[in-house]
N, C-alpha and C. Protein backbone atom coordinates (compact mmCIF):
# COMPACT_ATOMS: atom_id res chain seq x y z
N UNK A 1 -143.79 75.31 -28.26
CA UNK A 1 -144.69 75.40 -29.38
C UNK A 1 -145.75 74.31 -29.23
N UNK A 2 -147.03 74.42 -29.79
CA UNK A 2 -148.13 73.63 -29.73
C UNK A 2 -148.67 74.11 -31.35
N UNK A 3 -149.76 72.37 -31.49
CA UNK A 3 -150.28 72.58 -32.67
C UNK A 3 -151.05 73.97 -32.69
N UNK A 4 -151.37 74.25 -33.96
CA UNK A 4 -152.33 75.64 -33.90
C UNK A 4 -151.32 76.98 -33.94
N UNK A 5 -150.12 76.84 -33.06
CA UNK A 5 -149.15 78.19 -33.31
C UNK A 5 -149.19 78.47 -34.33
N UNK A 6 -149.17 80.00 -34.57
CA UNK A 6 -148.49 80.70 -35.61
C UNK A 6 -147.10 81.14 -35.47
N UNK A 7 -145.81 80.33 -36.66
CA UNK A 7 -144.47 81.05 -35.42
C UNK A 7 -143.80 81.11 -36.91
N UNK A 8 -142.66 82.35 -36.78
CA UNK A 8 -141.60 82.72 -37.85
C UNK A 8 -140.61 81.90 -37.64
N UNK A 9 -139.86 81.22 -38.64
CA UNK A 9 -138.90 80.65 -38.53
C UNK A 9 -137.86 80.78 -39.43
N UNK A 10 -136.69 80.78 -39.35
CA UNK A 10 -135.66 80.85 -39.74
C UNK A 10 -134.83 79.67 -39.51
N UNK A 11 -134.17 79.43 -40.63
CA UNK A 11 -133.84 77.87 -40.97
C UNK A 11 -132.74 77.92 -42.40
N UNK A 12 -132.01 76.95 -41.94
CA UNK A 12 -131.02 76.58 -43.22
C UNK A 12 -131.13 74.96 -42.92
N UNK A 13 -131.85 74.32 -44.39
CA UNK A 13 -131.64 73.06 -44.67
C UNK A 13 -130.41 72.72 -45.37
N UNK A 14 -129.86 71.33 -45.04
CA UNK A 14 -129.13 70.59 -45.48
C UNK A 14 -129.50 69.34 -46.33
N UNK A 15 -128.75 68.54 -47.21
CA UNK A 15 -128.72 67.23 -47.65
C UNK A 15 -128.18 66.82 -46.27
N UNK A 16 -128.34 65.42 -45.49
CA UNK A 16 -127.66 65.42 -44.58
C UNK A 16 -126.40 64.42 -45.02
N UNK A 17 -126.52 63.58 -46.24
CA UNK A 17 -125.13 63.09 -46.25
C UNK A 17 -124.19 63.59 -46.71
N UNK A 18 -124.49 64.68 -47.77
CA UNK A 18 -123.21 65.51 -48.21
C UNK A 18 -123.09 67.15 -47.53
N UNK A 19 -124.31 67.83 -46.60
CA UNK A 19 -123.88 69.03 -46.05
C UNK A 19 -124.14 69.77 -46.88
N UNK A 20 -124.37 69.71 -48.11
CA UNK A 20 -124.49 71.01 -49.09
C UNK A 20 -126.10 71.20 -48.60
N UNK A 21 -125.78 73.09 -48.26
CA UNK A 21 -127.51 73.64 -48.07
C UNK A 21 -127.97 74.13 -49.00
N UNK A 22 -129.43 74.04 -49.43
CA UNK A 22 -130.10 73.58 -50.50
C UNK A 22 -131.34 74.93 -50.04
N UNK A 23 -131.68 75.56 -48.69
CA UNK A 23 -132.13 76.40 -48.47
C UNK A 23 -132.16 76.69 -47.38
N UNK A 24 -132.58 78.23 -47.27
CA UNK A 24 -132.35 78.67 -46.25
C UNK A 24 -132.82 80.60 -46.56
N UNK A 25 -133.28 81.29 -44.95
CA UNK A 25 -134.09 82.38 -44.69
C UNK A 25 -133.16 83.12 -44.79
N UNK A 26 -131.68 82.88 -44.55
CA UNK A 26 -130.72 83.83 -44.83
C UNK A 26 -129.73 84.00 -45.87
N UNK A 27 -130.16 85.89 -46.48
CA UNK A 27 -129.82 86.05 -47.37
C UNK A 27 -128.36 86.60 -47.65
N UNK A 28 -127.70 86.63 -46.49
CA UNK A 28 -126.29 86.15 -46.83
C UNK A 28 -125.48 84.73 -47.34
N UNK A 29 -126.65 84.62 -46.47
CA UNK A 29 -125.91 83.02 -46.64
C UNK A 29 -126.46 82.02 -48.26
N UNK A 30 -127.22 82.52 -48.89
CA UNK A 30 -128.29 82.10 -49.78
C UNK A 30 -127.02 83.20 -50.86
N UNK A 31 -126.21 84.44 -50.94
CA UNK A 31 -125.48 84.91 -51.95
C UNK A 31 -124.17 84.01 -51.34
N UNK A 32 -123.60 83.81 -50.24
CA UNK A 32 -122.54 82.92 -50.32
C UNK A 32 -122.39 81.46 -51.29
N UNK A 33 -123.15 80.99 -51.17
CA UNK A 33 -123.84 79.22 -51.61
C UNK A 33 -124.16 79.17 -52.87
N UNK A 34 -124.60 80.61 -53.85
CA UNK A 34 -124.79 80.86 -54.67
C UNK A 34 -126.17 80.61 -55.21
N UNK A 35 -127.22 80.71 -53.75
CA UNK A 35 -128.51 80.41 -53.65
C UNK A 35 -129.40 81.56 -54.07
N UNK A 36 -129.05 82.41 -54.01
CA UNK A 36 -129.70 83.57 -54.45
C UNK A 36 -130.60 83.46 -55.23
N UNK A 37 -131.88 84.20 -55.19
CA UNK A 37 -132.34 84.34 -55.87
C UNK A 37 -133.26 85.92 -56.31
N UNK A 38 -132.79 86.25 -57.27
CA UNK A 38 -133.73 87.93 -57.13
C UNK A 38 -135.56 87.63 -56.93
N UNK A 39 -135.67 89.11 -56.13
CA UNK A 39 -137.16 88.55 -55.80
C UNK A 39 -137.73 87.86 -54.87
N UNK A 40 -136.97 86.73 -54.17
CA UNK A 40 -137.02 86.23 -53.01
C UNK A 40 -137.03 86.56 -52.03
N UNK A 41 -138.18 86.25 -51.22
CA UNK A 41 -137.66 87.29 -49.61
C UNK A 41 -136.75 86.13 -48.82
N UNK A 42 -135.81 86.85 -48.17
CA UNK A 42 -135.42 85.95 -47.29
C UNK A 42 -135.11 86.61 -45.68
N UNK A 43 -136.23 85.86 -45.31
CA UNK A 43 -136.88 86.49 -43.88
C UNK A 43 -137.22 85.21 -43.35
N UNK A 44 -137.41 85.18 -41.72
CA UNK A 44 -138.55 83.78 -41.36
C UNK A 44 -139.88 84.16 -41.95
N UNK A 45 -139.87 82.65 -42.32
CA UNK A 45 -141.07 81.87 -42.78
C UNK A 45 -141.98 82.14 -42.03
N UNK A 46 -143.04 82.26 -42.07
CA UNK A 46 -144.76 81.81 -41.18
C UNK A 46 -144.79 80.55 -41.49
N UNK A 47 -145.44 79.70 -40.76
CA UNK A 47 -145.88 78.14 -40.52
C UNK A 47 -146.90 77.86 -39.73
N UNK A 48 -147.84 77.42 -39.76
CA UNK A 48 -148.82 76.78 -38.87
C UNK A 48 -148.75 75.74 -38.07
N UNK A 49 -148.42 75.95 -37.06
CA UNK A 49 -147.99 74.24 -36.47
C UNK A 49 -149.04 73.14 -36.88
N UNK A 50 -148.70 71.99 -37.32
CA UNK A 50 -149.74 71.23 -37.08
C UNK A 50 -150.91 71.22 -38.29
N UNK A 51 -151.18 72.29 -38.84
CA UNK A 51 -151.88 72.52 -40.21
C UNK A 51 -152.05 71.15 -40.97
N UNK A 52 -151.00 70.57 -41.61
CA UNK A 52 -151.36 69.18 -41.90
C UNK A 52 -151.08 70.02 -43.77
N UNK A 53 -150.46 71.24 -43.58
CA UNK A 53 -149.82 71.63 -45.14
C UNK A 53 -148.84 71.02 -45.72
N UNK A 54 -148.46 70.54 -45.24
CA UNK A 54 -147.07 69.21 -45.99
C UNK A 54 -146.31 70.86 -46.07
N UNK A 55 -146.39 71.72 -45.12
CA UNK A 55 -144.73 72.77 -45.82
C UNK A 55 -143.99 72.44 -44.73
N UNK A 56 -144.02 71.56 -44.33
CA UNK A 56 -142.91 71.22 -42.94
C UNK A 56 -142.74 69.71 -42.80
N UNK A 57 -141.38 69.47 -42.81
CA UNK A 57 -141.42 67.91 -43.12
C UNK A 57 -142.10 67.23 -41.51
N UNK A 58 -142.78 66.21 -41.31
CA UNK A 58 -143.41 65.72 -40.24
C UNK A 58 -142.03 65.88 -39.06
N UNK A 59 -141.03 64.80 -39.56
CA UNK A 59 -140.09 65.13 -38.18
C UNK A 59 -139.74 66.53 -37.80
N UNK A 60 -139.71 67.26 -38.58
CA UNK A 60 -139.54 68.87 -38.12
C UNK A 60 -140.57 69.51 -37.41
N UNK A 61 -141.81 68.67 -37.69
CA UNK A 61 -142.64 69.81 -37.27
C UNK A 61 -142.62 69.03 -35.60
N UNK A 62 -142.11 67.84 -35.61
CA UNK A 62 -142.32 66.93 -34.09
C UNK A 62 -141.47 67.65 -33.43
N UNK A 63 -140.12 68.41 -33.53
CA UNK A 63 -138.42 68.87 -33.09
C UNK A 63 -139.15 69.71 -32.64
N UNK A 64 -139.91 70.50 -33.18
CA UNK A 64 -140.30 71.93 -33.50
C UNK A 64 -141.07 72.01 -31.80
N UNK A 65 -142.15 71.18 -31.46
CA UNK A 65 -142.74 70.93 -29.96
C UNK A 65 -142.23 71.06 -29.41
N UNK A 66 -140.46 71.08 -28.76
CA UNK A 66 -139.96 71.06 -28.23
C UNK A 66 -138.96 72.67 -28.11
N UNK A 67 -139.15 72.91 -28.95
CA UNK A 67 -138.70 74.42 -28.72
C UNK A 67 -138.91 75.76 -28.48
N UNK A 68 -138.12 76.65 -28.14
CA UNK A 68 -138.73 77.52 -27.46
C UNK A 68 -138.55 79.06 -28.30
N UNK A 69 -139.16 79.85 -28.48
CA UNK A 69 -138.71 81.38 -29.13
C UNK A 69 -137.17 81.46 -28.87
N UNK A 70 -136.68 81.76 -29.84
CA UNK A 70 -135.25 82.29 -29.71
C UNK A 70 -134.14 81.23 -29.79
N UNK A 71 -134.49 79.68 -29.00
CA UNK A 71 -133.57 79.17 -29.28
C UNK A 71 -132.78 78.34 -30.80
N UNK A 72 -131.82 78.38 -30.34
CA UNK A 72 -131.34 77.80 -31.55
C UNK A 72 -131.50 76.00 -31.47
N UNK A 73 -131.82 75.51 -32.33
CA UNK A 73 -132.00 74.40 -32.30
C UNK A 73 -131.51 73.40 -34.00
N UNK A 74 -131.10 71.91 -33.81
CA UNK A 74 -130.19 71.34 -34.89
C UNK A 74 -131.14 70.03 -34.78
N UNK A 75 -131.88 69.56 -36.31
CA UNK A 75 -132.10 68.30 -35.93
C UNK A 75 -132.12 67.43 -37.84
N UNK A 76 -131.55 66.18 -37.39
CA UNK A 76 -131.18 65.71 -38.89
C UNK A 76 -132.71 64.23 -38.82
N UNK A 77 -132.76 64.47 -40.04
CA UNK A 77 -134.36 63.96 -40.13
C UNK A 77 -133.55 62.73 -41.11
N UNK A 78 -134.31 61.20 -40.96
CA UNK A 78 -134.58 60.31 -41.97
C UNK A 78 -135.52 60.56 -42.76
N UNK A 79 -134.97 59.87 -44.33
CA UNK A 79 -136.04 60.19 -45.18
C UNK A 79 -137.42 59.97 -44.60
N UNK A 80 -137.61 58.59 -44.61
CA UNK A 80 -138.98 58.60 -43.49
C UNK A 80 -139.95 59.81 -42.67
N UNK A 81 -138.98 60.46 -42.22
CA UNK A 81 -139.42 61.59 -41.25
C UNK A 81 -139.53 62.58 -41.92
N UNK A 82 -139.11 63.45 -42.78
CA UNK A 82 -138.91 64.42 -43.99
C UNK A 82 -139.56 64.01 -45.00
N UNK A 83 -139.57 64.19 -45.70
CA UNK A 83 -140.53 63.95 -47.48
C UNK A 83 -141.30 62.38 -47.79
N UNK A 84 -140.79 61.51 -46.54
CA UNK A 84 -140.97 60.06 -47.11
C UNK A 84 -140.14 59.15 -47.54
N UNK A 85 -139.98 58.31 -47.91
CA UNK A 85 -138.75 57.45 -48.90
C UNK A 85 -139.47 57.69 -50.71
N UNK A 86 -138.57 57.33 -51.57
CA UNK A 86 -139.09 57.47 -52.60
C UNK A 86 -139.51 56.38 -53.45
N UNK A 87 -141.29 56.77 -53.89
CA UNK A 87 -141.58 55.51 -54.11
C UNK A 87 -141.81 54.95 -55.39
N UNK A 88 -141.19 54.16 -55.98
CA UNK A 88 -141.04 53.79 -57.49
C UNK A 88 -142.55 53.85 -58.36
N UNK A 89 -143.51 53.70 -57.84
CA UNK A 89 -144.52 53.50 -57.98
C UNK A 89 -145.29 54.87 -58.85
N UNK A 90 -144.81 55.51 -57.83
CA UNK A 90 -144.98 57.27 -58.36
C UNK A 90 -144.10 57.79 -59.57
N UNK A 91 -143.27 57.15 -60.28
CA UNK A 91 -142.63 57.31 -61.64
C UNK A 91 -143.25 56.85 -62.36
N UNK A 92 -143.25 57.75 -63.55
CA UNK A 92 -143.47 56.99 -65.04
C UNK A 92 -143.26 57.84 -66.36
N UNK A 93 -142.78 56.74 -67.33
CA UNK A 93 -142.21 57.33 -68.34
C UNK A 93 -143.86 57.33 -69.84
N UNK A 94 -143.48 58.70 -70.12
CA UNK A 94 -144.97 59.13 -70.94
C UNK A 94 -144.00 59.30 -72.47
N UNK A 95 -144.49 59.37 -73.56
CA UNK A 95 -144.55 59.56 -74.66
C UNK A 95 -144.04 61.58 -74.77
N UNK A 96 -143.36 61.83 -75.82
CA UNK A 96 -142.61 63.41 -75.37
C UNK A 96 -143.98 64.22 -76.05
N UNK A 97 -144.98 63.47 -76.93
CA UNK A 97 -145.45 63.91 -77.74
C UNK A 97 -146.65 64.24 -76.99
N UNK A 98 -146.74 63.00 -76.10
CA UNK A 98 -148.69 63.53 -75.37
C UNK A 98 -148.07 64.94 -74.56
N UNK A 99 -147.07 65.37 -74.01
CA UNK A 99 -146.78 66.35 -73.54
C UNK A 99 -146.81 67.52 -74.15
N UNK A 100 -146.27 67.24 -75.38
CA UNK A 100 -146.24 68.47 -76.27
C UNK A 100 -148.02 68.76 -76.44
N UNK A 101 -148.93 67.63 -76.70
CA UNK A 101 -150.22 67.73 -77.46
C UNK A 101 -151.14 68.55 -76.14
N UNK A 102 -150.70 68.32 -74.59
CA UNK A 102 -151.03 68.88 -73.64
C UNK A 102 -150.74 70.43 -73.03
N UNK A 103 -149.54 71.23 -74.22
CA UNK A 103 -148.89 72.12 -74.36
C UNK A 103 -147.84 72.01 -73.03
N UNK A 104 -147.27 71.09 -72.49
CA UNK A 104 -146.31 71.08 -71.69
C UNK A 104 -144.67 71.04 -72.56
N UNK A 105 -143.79 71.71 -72.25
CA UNK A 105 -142.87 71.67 -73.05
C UNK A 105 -141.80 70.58 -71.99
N UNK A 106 -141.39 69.92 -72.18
CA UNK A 106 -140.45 68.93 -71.14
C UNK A 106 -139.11 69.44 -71.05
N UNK A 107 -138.86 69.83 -69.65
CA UNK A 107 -137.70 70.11 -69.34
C UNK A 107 -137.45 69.76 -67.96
N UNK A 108 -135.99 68.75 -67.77
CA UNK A 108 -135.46 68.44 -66.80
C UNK A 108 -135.36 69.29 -65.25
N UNK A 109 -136.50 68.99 -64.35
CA UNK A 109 -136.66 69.77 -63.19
C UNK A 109 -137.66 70.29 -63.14
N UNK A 110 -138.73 70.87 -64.16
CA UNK A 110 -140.14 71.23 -64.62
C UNK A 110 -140.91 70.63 -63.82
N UNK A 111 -142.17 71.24 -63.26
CA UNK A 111 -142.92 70.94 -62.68
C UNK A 111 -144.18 70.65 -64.31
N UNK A 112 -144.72 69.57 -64.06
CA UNK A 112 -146.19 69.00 -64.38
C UNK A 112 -146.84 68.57 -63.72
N UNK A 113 -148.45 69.40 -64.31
CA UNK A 113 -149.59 68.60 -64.31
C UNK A 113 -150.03 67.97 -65.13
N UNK A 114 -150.61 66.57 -64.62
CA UNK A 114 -151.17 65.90 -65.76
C UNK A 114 -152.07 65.06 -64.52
N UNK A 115 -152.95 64.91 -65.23
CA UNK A 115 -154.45 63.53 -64.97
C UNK A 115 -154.57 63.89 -63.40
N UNK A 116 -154.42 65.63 -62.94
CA UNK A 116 -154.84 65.54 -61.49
C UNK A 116 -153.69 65.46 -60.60
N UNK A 117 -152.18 65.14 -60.77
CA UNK A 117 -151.38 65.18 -60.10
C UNK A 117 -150.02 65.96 -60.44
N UNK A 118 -149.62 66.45 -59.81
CA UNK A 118 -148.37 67.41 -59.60
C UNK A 118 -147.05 66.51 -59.37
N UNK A 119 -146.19 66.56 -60.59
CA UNK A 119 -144.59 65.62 -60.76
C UNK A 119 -144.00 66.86 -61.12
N UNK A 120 -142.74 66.39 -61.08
CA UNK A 120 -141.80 67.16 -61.69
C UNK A 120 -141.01 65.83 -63.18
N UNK A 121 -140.23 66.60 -64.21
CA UNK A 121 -139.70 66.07 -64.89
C UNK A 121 -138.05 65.25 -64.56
N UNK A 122 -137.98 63.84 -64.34
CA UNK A 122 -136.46 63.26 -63.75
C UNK A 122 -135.44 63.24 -64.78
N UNK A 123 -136.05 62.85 -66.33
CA UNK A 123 -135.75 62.64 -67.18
C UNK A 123 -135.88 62.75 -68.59
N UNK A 124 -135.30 62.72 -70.14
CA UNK A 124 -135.65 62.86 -70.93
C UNK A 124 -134.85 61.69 -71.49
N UNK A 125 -135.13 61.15 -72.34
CA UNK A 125 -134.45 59.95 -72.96
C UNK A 125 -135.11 59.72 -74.16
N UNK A 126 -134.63 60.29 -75.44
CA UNK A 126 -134.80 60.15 -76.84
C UNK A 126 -136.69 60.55 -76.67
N UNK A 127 -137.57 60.17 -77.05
CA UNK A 127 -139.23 60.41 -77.28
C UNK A 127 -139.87 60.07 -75.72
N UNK A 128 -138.97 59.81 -74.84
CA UNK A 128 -139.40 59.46 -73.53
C UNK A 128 -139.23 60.62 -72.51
N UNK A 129 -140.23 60.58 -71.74
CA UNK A 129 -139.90 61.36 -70.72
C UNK A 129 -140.34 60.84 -68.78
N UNK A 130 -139.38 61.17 -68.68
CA UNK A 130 -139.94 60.43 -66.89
C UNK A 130 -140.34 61.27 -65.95
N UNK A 131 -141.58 61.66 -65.43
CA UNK A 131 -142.29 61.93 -64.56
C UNK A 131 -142.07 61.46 -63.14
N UNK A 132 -141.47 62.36 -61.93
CA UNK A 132 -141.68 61.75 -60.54
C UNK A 132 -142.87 62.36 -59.97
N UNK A 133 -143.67 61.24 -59.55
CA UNK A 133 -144.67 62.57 -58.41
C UNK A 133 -144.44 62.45 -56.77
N UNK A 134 -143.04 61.69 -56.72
CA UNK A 134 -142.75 62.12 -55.25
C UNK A 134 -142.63 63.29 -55.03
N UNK A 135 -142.26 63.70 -53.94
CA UNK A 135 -142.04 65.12 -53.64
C UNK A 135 -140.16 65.34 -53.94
N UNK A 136 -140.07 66.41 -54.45
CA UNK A 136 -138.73 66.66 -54.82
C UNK A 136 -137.44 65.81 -53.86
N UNK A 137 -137.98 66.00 -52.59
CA UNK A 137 -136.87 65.45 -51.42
C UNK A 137 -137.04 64.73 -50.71
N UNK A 138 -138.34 63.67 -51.62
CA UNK A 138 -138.59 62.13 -50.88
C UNK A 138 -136.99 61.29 -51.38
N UNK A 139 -136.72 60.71 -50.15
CA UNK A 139 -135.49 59.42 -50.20
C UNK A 139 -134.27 60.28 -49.41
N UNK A 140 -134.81 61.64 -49.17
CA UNK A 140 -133.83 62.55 -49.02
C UNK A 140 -133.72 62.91 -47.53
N UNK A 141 -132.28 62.47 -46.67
CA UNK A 141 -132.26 62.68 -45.25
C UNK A 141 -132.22 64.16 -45.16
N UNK A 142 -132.28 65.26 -44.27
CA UNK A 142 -131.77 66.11 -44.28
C UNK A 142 -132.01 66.69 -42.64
N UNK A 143 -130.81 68.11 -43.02
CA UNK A 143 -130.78 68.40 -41.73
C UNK A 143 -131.07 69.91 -41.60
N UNK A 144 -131.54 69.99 -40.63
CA UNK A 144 -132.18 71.55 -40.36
C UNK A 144 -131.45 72.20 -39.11
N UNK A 145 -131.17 73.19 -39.43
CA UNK A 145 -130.80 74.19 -37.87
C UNK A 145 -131.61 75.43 -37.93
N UNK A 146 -132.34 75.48 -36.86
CA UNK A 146 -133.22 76.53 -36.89
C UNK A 146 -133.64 77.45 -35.88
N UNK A 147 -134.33 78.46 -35.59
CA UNK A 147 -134.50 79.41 -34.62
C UNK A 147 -135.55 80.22 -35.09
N UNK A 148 -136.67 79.35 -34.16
CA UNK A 148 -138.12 80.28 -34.29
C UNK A 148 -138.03 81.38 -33.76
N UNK A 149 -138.19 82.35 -34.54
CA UNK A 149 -137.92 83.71 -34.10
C UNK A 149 -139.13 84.69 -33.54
N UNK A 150 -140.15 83.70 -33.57
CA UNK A 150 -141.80 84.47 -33.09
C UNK A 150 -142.52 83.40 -32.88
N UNK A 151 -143.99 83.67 -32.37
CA UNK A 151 -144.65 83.22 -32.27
C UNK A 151 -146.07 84.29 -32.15
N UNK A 152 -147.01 84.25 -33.16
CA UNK A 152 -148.03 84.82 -32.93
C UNK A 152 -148.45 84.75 -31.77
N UNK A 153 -148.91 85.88 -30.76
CA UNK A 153 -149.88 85.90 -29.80
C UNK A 153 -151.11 86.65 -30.21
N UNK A 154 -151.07 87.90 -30.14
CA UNK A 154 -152.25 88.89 -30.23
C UNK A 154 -152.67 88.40 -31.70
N UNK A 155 -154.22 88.91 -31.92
CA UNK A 155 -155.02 88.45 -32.93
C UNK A 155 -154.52 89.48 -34.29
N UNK A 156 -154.01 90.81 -33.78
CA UNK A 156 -152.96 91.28 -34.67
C UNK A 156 -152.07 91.14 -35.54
N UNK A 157 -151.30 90.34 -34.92
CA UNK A 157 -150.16 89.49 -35.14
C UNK A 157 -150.68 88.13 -35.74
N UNK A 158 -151.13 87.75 -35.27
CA UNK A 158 -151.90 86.26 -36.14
C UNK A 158 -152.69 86.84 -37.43
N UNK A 159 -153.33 87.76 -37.54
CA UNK A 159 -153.73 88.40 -38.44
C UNK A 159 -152.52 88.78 -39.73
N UNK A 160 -151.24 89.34 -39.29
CA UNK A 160 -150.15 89.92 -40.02
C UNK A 160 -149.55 88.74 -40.39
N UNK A 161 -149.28 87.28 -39.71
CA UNK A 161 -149.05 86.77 -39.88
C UNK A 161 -149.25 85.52 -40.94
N UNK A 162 -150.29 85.39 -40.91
CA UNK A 162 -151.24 85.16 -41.81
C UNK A 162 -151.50 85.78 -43.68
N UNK A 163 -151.21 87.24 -43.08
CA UNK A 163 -151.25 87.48 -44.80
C UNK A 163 -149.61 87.85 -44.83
N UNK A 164 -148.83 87.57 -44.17
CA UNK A 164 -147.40 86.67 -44.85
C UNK A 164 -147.16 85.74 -45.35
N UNK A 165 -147.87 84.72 -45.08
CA UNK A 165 -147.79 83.65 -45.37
C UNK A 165 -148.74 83.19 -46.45
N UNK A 166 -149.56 83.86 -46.86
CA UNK A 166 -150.86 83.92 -48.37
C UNK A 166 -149.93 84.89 -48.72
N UNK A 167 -149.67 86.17 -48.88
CA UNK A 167 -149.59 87.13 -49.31
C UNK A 167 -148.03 87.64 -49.69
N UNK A 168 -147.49 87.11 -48.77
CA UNK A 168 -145.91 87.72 -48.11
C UNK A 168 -146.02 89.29 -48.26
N UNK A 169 -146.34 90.18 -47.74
CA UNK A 169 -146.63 91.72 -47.84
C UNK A 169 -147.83 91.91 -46.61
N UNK A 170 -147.45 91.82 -45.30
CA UNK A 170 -148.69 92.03 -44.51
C UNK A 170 -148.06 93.71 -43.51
N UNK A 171 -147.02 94.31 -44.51
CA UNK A 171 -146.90 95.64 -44.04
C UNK A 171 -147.65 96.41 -44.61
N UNK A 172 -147.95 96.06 -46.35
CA UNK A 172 -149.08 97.00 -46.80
C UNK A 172 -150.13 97.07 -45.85
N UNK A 173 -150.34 96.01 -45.10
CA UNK A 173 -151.74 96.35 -44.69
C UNK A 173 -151.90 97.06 -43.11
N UNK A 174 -152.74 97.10 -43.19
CA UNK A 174 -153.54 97.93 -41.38
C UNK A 174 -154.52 97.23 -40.97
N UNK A 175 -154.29 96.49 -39.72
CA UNK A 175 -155.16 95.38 -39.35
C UNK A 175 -156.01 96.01 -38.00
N UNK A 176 -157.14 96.17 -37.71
CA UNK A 176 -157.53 96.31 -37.00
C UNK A 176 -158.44 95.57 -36.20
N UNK A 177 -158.51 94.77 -35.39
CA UNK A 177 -158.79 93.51 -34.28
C UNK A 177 -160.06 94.32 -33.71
N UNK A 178 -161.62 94.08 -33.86
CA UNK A 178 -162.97 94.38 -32.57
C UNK A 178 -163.64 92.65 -32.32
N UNK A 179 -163.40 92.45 -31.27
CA UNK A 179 -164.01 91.12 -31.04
C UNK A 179 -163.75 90.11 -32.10
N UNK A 180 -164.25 89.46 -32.53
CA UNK A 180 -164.35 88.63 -33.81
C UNK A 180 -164.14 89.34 -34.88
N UNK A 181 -164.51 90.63 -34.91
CA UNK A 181 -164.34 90.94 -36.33
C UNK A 181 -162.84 91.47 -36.66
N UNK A 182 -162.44 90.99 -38.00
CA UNK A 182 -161.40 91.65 -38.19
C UNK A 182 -161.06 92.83 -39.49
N UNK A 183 -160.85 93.73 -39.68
CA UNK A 183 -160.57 95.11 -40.66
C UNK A 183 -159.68 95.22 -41.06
């Protein structure tokens, strides 16, 4: 793999100190774990190598250079390398009321916006509420086993691939490739 690939992947993450998987492309394994979710596809992912989308933790996307279509591959990431460490800095506890006056209703795990940045809710504590804007699985080691199962070549395929990954539905469509242009 090289930056710029377009490649499907299939993957089950771990916490890496306790082993419990937290996600994953397979949907057996996602009704075993009790991961399920209706509505969800669970297929490989599309990914952009290298994109610079934060949907791939940095050490994964480094493992990832090194592998080849088909193989199976295992690699356990430090926080560092994955989401970051988590940084105190990025917490803070707001008033329950400016939330309400912002029409946010506060609930434990909730995603907010406020003043431009994207947190989720850590806490509620009597008229208080605590805001993280780390990323959910900054501080968090984890471990991945995975098996890129493609790799875009033809402009077809990078094309299909592509509105999987905006779209997830690139069977509705009919792609047709003339030089640069695409239909």
């Amino acid at each position: 793999m090289k930056k710029g690939d377009i490649i499907r992947l299939d993957f089950n993450c771990y916490y890496a100190a306790s082993g419990e998987l937290f996600e994953t492309t397979d949907e057996t394994r996602a009704k075993e774990k009790d991961l399920w979710h209706e509505g969800h596809a669970y297929s490989p992912r599309v990914f952009i190598m290298g994109s610079g989308a934060g949907d791939l933790p940095t050490g994964l996307e480094i493992d990832l250079l090194h592998a080849k279509v088909g193989e199976k591959r295992e690699v356990t990431l430090e926080a560092k390398d994955a989401y970051g460490t988590h940084n105190p800095v990025l917490v803070e506890t707001v008033s329950i009321r400016e939330l309400l006056r912002l029409g946010i209703e506060p609930e434990v795990g909730a995603s907010v916006n406020r003043k431009n940045r994207t947190g989720f809710v850590s806490g509620i504590f009597g008229g208080r509420v605590r805001i993280d804007y780390n990323h959910k699985l900054a501080g968090k080691s984890l471990k991945y086993e995975y098996t890129v199962k493609g790799a875009a070549g033809k402009p077809e395929e990078k094309v299909a691939a592509l509105l999987d990954l905006h779209y997830g539905r690139s069977e509705e469509f009919r792609v047709e490739v003339s030089g640069k242009s695409v239909t």
